[in-house]
N, C-alpha and C. Protein backbone atom coordinates (compact mmCIF):
# COMPACT_ATOMS: atom_id res chain seq x y z
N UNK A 1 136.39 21.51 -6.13
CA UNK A 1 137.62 21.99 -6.73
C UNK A 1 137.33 23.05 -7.79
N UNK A 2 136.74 23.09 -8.77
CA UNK A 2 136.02 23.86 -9.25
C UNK A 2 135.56 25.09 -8.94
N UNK A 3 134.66 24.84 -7.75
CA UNK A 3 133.78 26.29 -6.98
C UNK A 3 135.14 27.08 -6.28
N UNK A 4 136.47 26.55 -5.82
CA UNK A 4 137.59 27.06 -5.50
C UNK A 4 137.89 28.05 -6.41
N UNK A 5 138.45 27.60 -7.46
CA UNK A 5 139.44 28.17 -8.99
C UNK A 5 138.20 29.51 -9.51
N UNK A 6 136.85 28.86 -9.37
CA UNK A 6 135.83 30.02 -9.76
C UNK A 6 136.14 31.43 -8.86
N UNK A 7 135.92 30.86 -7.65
CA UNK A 7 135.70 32.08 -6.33
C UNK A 7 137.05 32.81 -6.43
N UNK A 8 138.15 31.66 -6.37
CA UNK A 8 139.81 32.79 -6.52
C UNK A 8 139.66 33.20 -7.73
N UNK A 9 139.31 33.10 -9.06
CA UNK A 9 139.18 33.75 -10.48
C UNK A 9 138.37 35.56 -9.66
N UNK A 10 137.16 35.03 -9.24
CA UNK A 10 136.43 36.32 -9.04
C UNK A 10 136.52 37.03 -7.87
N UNK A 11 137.42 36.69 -6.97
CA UNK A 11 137.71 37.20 -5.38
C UNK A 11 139.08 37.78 -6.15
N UNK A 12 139.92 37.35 -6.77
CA UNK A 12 141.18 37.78 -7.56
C UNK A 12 140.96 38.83 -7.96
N UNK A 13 140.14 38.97 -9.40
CA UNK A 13 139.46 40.12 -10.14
C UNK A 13 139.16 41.39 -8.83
N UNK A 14 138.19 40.99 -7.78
CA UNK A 14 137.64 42.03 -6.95
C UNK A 14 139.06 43.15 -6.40
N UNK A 15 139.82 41.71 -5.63
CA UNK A 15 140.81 42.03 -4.92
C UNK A 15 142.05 42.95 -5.16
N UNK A 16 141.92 42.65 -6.59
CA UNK A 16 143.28 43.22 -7.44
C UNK A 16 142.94 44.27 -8.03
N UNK A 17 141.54 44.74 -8.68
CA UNK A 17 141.04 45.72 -9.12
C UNK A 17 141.27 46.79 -7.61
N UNK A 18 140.75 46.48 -6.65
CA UNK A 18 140.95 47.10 -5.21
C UNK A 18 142.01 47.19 -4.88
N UNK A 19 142.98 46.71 -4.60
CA UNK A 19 144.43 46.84 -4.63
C UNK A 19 145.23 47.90 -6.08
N UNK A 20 144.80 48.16 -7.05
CA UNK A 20 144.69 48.76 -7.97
C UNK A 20 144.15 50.31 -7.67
N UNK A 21 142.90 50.12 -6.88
CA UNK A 21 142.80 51.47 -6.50
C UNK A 21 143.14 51.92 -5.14
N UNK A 22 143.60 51.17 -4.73
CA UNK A 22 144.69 51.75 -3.27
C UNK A 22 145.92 51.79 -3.69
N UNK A 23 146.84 51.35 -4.91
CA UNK A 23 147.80 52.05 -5.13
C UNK A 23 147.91 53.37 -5.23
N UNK A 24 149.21 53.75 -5.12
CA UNK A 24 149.66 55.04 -4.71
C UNK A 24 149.71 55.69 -6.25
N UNK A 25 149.21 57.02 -6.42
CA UNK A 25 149.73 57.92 -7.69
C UNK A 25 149.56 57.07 -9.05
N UNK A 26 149.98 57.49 -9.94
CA UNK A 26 150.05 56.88 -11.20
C UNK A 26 150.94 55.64 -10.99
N UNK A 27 151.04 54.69 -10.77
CA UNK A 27 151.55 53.63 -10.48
C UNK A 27 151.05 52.13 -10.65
N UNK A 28 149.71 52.47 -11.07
CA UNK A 28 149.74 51.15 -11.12
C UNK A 28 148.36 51.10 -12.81
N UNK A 29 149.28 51.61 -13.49
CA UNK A 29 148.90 51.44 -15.12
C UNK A 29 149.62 49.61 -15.51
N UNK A 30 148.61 48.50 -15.57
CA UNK A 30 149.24 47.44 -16.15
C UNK A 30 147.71 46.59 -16.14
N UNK A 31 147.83 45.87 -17.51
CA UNK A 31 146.80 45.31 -17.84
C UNK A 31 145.91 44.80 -17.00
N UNK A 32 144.64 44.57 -17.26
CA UNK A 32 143.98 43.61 -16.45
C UNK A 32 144.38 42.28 -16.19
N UNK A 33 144.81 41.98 -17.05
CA UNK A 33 145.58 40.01 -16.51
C UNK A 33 146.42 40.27 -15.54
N UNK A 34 147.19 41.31 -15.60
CA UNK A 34 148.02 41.00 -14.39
C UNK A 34 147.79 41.79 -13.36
N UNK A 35 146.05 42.44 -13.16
CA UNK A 35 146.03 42.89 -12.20
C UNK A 35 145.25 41.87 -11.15
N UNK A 36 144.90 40.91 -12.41
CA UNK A 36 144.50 39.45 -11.47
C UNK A 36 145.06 38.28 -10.98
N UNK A 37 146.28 38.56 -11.29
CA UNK A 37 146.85 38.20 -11.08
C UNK A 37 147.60 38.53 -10.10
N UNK A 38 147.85 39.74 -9.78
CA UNK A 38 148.34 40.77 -8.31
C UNK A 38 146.96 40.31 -7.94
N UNK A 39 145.92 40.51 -7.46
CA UNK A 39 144.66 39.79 -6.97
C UNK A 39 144.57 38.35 -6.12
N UNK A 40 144.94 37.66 -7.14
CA UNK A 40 145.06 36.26 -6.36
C UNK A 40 146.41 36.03 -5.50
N UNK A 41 147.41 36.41 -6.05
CA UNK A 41 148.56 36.64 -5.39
C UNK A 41 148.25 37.11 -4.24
N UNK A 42 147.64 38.40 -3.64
CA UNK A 42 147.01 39.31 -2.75
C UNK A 42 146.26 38.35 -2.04
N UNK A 43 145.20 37.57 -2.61
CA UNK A 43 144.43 36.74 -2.10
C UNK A 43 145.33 35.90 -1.43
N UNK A 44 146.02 34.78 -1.74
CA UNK A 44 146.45 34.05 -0.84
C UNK A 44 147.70 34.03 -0.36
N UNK A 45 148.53 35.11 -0.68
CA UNK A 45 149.75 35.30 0.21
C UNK A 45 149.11 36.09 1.51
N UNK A 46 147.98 37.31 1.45
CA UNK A 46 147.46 37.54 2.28
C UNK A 46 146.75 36.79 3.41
N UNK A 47 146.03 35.28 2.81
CA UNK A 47 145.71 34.77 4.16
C UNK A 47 146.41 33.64 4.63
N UNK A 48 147.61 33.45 3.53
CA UNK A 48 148.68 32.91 4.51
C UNK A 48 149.48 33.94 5.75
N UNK A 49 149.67 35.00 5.62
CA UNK A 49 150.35 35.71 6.32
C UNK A 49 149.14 36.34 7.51
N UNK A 50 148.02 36.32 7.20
CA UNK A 50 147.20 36.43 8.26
C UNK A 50 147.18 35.67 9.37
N UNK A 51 147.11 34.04 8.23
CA UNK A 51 147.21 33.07 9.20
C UNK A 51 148.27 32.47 10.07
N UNK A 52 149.14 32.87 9.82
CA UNK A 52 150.60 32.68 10.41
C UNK A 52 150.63 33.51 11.66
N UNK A 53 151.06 34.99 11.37
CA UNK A 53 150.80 35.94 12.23
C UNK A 53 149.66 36.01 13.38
N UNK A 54 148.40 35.65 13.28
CA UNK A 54 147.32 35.52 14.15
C UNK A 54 146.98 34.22 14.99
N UNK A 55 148.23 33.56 14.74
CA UNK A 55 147.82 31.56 14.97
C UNK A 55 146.37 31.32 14.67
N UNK A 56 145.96 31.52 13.66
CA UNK A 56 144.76 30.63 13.11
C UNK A 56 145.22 29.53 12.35
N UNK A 57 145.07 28.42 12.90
CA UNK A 57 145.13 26.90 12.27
C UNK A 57 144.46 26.56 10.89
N UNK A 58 143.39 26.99 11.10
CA UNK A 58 141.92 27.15 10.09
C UNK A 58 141.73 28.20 9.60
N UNK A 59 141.47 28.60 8.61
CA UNK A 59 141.10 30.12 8.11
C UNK A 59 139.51 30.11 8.54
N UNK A 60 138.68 29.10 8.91
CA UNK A 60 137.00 29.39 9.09
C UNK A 60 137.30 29.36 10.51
N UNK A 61 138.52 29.50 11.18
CA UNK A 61 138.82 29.11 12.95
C UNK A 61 138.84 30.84 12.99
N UNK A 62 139.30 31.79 12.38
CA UNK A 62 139.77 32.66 12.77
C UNK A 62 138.67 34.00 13.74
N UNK A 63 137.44 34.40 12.78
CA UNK A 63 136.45 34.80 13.27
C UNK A 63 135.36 34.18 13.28
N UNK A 64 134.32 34.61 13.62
CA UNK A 64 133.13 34.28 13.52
C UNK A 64 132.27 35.06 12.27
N UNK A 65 131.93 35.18 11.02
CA UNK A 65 130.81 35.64 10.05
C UNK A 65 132.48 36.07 9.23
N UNK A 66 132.10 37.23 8.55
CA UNK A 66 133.01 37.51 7.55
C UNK A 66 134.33 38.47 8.18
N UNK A 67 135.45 38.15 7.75
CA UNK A 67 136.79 38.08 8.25
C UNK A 67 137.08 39.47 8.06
N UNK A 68 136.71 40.11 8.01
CA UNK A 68 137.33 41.90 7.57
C UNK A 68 138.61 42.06 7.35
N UNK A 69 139.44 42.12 8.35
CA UNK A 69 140.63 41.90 9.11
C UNK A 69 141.62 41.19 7.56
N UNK A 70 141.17 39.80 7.45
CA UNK A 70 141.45 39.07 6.58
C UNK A 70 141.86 40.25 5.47
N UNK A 71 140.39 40.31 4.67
CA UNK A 71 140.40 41.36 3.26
C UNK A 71 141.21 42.17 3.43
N UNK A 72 141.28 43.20 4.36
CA UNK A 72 142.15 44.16 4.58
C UNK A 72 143.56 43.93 4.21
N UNK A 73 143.98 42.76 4.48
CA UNK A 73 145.16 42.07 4.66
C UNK A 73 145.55 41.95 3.14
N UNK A 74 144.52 41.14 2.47
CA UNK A 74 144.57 40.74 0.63
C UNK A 74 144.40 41.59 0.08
N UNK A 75 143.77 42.78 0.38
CA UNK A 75 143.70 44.09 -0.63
C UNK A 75 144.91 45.24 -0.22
N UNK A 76 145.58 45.19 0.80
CA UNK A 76 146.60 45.41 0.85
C UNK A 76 147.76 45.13 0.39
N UNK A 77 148.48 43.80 0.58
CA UNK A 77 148.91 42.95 -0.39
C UNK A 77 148.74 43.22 -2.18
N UNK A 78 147.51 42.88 -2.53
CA UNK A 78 147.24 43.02 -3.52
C UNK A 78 148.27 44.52 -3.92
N UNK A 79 147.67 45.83 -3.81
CA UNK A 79 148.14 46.90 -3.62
C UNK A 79 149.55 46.63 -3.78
N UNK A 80 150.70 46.24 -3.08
CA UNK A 80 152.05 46.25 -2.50
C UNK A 80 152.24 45.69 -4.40
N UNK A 81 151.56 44.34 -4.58
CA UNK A 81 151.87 43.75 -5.68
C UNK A 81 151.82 44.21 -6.85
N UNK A 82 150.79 45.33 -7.10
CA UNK A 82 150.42 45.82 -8.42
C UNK A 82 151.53 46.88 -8.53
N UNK A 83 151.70 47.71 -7.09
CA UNK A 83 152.47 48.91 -7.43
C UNK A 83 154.50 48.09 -7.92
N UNK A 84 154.42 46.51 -7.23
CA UNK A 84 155.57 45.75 -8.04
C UNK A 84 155.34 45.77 -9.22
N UNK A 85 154.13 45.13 -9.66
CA UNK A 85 154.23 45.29 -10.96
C UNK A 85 154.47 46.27 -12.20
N UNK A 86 154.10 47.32 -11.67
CA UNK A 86 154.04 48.58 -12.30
C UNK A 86 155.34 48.68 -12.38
N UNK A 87 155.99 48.54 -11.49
CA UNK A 87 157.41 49.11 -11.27
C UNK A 87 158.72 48.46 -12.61
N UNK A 88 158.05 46.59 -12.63
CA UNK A 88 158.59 46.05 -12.87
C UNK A 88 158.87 45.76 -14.79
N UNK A 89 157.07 46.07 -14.59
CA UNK A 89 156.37 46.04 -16.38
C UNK A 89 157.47 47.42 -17.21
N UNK A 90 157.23 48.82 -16.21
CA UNK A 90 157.70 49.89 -16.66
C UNK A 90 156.97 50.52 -17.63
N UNK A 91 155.50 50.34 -17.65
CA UNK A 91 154.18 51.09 -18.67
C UNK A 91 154.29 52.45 -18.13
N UNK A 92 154.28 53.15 -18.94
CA UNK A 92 153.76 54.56 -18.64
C UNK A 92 152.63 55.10 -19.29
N UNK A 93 151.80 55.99 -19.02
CA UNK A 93 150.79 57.12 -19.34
C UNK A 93 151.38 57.31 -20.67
N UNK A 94 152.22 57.99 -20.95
CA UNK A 94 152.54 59.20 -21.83
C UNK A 94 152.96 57.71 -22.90
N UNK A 95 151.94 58.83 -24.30
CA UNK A 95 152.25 57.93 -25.53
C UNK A 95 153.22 58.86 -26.19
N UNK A 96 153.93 58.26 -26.98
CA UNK A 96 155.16 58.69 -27.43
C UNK A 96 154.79 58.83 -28.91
């Protein structure tokens, strides 16, 4: 339970920082907490919707070695989420 909360803490961080830089344009200025939060979000709404969509029962059922397909899916996601956030926070560049 532990080695879980660790790996989503640091698969989060990866995911969301990456999703961060596949957002579009200036769009996705918002702290690091909540870009790990777009991260883990990314993380597992992504391989629920993988897994739904692909009928994988199992997420270790789906391929064989490392899931590509998968990531693609969570760093995409991720992405969709940060550029919400941005939208939602309303941070801008320009100091006033």
């Amino acid at each position: 339970m532990l080695w879980t909360i660790i790996i989503t803490l640091i698969g989060g961080t990866i995911i969301g920082l990456l999703g961060k830089f596949v957002a579009p344009g200036h769009r996705d200025n918002i702290p690091l907490w909540l870009t790990v939060v777009c991260g883990i979000g990314g993380m597992l709404i992504g391989s629920y919707l993988y897994a739904a969509l692909f009928d994988c029962a199992d997420m270790n059922d789906c391929t064989r070695g490392v899931d590509w397909w998968r990531h693609l899916w969570q760093v995409g996601l991720a992405a969709i989420l940060v550029v919400i956030a941005a939208t939602v926070t309303g941070r801008s560049r320009t100091k006033v």
